[in-house]
Protein backbone atom coordinates (compact mmCIF):
# COMPACT_ATOMS: atom_id res chain seq x y z
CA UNK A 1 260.29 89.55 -34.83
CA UNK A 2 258.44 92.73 -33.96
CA UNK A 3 256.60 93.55 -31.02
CA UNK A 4 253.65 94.29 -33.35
CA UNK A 5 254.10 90.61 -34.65
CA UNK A 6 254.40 89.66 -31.23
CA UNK A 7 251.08 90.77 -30.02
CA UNK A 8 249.33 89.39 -32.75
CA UNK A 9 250.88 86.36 -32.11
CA UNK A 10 249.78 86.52 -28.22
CA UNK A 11 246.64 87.30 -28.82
CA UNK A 12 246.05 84.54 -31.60
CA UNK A 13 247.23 82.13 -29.24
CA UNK A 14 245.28 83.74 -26.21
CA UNK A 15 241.83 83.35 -28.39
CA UNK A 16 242.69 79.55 -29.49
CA UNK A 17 243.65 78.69 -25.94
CA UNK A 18 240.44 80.23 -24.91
CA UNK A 19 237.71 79.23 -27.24
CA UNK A 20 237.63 75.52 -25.63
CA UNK A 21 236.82 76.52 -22.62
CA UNK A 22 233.38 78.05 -24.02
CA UNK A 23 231.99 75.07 -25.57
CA UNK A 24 231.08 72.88 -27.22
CA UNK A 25 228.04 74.38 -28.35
CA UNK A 26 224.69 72.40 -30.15
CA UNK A 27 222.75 74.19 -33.36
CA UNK A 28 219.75 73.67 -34.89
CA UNK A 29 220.25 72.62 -38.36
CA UNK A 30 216.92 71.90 -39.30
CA UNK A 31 213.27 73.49 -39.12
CA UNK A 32 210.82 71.61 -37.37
CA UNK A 33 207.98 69.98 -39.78
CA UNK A 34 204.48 71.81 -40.50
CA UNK A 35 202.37 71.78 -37.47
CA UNK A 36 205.36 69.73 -34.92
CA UNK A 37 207.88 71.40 -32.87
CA UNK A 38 211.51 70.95 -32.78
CA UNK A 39 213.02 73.93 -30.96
CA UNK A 40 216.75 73.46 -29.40
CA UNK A 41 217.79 76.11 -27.09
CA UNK A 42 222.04 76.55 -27.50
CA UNK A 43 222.09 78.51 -24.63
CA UNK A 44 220.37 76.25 -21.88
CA UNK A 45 221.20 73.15 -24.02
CA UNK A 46 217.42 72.05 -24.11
CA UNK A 47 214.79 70.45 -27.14
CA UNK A 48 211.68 70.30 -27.32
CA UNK A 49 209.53 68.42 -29.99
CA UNK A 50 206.48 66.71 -30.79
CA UNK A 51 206.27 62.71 -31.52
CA UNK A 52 206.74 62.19 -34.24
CA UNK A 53 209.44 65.28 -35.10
CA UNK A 54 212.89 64.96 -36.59
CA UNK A 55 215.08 67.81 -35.59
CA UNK A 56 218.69 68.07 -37.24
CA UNK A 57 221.21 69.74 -35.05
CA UNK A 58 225.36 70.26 -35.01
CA UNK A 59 227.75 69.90 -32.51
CA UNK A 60 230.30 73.17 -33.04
CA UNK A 61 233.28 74.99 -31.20
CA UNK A 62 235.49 76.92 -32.91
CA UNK A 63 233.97 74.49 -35.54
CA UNK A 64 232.68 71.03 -35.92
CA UNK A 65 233.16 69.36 -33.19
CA UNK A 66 235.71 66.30 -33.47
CA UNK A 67 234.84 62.42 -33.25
CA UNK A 68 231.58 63.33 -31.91
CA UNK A 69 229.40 60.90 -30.83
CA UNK A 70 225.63 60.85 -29.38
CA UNK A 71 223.59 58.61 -27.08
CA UNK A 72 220.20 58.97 -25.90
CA UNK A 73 219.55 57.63 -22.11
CA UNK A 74 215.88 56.98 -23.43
CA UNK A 75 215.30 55.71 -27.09
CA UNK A 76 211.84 55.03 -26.74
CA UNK A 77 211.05 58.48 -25.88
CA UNK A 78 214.27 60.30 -28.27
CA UNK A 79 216.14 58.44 -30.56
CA UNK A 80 219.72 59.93 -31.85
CA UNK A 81 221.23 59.30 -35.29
CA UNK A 82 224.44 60.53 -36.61
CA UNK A 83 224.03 62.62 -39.54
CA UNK A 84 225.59 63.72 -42.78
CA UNK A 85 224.96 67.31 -43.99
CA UNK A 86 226.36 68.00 -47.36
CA UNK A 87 228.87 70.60 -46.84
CA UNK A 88 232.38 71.03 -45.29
CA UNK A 89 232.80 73.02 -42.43
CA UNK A 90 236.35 75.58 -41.19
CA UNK A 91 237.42 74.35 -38.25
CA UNK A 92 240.51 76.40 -36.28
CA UNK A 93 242.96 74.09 -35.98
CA UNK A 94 241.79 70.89 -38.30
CA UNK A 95 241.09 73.04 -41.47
CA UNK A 96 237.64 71.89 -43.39
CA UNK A 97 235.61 69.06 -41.81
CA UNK A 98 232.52 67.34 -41.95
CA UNK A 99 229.61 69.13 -39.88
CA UNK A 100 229.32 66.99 -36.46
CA UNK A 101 225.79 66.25 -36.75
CA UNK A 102 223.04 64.35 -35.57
CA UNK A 103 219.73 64.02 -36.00
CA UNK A 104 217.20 63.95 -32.94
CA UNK A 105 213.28 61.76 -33.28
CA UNK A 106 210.54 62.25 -31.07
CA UNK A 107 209.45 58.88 -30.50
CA UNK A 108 206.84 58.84 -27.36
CA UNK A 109 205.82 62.17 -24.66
CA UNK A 110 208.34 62.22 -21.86
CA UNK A 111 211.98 63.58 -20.82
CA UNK A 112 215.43 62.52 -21.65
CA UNK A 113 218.84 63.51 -21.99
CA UNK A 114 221.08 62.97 -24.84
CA UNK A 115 224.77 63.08 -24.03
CA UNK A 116 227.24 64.46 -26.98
CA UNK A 117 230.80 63.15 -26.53
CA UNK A 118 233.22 64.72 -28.86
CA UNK A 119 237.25 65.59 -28.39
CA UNK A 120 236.60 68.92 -28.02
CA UNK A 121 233.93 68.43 -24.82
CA UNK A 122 230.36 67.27 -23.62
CA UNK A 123 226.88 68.20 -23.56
CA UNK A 124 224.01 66.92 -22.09
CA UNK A 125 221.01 68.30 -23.94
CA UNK A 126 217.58 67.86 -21.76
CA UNK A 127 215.10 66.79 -24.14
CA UNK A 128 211.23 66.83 -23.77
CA UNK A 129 208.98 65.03 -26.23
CA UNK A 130 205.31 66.87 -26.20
CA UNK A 131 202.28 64.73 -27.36
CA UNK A 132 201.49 65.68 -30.76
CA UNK A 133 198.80 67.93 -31.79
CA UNK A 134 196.89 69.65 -35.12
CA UNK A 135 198.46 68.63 -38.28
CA UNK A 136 201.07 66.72 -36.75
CA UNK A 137 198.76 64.52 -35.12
CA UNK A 138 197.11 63.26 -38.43
């Protein structure tokens, strides 16, 4: 073998070993409706939406995140529902899979937190429910 095999070898196995560590990581998949909001923050692992909002989001690192499951601590104020997007998705070491993805309800105003479980790591995403307002309202 090469050295110049051998670094690309190192370094392939440096980034897989790696890219673990940084997530898992949650994405919106979905606009919010006219006049609601459904906003998730990846970075501070936060969403925010009006009652009566359903936001669509994925669970990803290094692709979709594997046996992934969801559970609200409050389903009267956020209710979680696994979801089935129609379209495979590269993952680095499983090849193509499924998207991981759930989709998130506004239900009544308040704070919860929904906790992602997957093989690949957690996240707790803070959710806040606002009161709905102007079109959403009617």
């Amino acid at each position: 073998m090469s050295r110049r095999a051998s670094i690309r070898i190192a370094a392939a196995l440096a980034i897989a070993l790696a890219a673990p560590a940084c997530g898992p990581w949650l994405y919106a998949a979905s606009t919010a409706p006219p006049g609601a909001i459904a906003d998730l923050d990846t970075k501070h692992a936060q969403a925010y939406l009006t009652v009566g909002a359903v936001m669509a989001f994925e669970c990803q690192d290094g692709g979709p995140c594997r046996h992934a499951t969801a559970r609200s601590d409050d389903d009267g104020i956020a209710e979680i529902l696994p979801a089935a997007l129609a379209r495979l998705e590269p993952h680095w070491i499983a090849g193509q899979q499924p998207a991981a993805a759930f989709v998130l309800i506004g239900h009544a105003p308040g704070k919860t937190t929904v906790r992602v479980r997957s093989k690949d790591g957690d996240v707790d995403l803070r959710v806040t429910v606002l009161p709905a307002t102007g079109v959403a309202a009617r």
